[in-house]
C-alpha atoms as a PDB file:
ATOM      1  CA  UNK A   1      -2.587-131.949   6.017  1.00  0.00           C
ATOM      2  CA  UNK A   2      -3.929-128.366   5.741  1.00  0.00           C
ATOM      3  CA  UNK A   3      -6.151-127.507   9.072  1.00  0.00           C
ATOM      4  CA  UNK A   4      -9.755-126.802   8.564  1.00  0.00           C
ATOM      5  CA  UNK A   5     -11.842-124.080   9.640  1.00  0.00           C
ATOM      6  CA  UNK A   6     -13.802-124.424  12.748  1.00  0.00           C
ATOM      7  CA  UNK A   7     -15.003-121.845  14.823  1.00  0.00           C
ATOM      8  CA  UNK A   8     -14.593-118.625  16.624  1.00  0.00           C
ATOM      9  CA  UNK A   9     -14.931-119.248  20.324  1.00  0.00           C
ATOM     10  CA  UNK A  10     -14.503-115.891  22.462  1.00  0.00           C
ATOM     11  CA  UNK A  11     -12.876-112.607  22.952  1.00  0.00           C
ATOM     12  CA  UNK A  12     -10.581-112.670  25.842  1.00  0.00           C
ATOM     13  CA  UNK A  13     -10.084-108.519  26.301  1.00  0.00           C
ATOM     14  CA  UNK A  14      -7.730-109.339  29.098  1.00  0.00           C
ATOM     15  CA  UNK A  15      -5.131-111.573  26.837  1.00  0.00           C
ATOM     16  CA  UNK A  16      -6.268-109.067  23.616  1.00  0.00           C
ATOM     17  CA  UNK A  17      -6.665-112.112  21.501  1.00  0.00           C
ATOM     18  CA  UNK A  18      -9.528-113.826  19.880  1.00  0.00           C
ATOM     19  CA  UNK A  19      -9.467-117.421  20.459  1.00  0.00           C
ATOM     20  CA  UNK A  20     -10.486-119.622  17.934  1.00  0.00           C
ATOM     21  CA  UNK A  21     -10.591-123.397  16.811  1.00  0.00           C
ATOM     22  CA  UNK A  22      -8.946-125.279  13.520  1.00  0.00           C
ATOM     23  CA  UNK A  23      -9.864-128.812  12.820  1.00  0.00           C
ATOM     24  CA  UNK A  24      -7.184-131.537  11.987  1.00  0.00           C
ATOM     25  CA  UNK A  25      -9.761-134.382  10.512  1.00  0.00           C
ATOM     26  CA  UNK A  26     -11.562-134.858  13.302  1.00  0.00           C
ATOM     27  CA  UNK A  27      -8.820-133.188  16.374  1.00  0.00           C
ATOM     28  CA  UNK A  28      -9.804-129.029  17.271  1.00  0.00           C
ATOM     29  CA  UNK A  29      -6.859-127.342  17.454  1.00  0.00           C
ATOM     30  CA  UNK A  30      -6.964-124.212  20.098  1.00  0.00           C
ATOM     31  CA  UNK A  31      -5.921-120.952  18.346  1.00  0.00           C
ATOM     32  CA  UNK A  32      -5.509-117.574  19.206  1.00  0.00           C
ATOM     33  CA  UNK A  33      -4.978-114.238  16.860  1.00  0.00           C
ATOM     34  CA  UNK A  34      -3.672-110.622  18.618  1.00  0.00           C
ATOM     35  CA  UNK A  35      -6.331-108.313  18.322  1.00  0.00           C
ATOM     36  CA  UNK A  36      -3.211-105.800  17.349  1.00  0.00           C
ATOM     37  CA  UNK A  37      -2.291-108.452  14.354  1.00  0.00           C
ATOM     38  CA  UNK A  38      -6.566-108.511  13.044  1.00  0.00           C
ATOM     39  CA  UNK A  39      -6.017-104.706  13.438  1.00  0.00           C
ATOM     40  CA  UNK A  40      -3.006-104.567  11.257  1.00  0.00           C
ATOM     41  CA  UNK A  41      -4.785-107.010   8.586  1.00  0.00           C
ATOM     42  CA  UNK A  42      -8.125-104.908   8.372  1.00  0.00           C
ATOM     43  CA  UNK A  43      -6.146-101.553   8.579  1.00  0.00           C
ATOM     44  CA  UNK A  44      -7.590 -99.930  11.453  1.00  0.00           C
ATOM     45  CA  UNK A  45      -7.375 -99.157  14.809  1.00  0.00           C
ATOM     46  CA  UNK A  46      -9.638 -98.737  18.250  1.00  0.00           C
ATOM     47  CA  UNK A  47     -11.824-101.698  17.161  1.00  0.00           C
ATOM     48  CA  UNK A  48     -14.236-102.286  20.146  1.00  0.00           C
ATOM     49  CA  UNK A  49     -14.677-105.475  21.713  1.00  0.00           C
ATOM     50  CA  UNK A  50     -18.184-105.698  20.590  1.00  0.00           C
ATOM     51  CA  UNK A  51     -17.357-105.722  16.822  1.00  0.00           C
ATOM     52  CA  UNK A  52     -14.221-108.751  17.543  1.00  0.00           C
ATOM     53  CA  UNK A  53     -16.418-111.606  16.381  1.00  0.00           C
ATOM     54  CA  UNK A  54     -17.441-110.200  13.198  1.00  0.00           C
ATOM     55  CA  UNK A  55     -13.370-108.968  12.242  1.00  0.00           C
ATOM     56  CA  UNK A  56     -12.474-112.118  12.852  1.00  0.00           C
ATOM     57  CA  UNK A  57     -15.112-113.785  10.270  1.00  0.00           C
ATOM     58  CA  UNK A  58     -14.373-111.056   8.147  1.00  0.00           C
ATOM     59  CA  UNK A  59     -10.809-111.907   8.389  1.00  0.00           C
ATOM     60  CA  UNK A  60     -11.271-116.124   8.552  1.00  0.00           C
ATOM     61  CA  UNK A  61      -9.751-116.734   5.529  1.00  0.00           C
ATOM     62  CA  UNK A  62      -6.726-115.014   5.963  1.00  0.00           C
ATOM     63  CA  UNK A  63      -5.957-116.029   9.568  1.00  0.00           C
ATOM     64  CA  UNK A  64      -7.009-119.902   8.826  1.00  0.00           C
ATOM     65  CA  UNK A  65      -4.567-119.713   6.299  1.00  0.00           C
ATOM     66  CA  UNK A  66      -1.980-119.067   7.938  1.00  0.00           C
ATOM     67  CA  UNK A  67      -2.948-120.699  11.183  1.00  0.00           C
ATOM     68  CA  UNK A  68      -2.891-123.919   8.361  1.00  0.00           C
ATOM     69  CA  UNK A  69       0.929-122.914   7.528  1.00  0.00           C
ATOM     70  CA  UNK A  70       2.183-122.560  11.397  1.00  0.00           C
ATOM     71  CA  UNK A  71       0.617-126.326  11.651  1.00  0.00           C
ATOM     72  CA  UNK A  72       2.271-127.515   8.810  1.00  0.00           C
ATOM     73  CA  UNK A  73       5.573-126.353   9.707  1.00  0.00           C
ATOM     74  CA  UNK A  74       4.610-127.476  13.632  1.00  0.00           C
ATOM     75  CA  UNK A  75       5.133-123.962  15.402  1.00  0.00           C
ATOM     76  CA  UNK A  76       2.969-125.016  17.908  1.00  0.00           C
ATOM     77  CA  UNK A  77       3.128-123.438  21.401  1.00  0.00           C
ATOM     78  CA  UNK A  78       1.782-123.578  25.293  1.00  0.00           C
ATOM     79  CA  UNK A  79      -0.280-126.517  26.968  1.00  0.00           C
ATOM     80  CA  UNK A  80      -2.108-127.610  25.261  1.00  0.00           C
ATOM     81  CA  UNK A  81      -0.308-126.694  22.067  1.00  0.00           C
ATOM     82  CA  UNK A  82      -1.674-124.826  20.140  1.00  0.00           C
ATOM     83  CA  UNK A  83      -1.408-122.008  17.466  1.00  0.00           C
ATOM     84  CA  UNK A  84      -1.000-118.503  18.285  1.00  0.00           C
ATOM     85  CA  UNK A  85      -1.344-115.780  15.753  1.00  0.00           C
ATOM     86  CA  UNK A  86       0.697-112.483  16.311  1.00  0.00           C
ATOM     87  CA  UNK A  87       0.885-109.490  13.568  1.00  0.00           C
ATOM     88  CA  UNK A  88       4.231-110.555  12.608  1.00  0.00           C
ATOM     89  CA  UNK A  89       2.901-114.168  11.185  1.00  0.00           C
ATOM     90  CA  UNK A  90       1.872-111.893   8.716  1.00  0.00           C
ATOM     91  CA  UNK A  91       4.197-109.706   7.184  1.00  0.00           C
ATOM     92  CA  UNK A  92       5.640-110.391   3.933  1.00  0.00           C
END
């Protein structure tokens, strides 16, 4: 079953990764994207940490997509698991 999207939750500037939830039914998955790997998709660089919540829902589809494929194929990781998003996940 494909994950769902849920909802941004923070910037954490000293991990440089947005965390984020994913729904499974009625379960939140925690989920966390690089802020290197957002850069990468958008194309830029030096993106502040005040402007991090609105790359990310510029960039939701993408990165629930593909947090949707790591679930499906269970590359889950840390305690709890969950899914973490680097800028390789998304290289052809």
């Amino acid at each position: 079953m494909a994950l769902t999207n849920a909802g941004f939750q923070e910037y954490d500037f000293n991990r440089m990764v947005v965390l984020f939830t994913m729904m499974d039914d009625q379960t939140s998955v925690p989920c966390a994207i690089s802020t290197d790997a957002m850069d990468q998709l958008e194309g830029t660089s030096r993106t502040t940490p005040g402007q991090r919540e609105q790359q990310f829902l510029r960039l939701r589809d993408r990165i629930g997509e593909r947090a949707s494929r790591k679930f499906i194929a269970v590359e889950l990781e840390g305690k709890p698991p969950g899914i973490i998003l680097r800028a390789i996940d998304f290289r052809s």
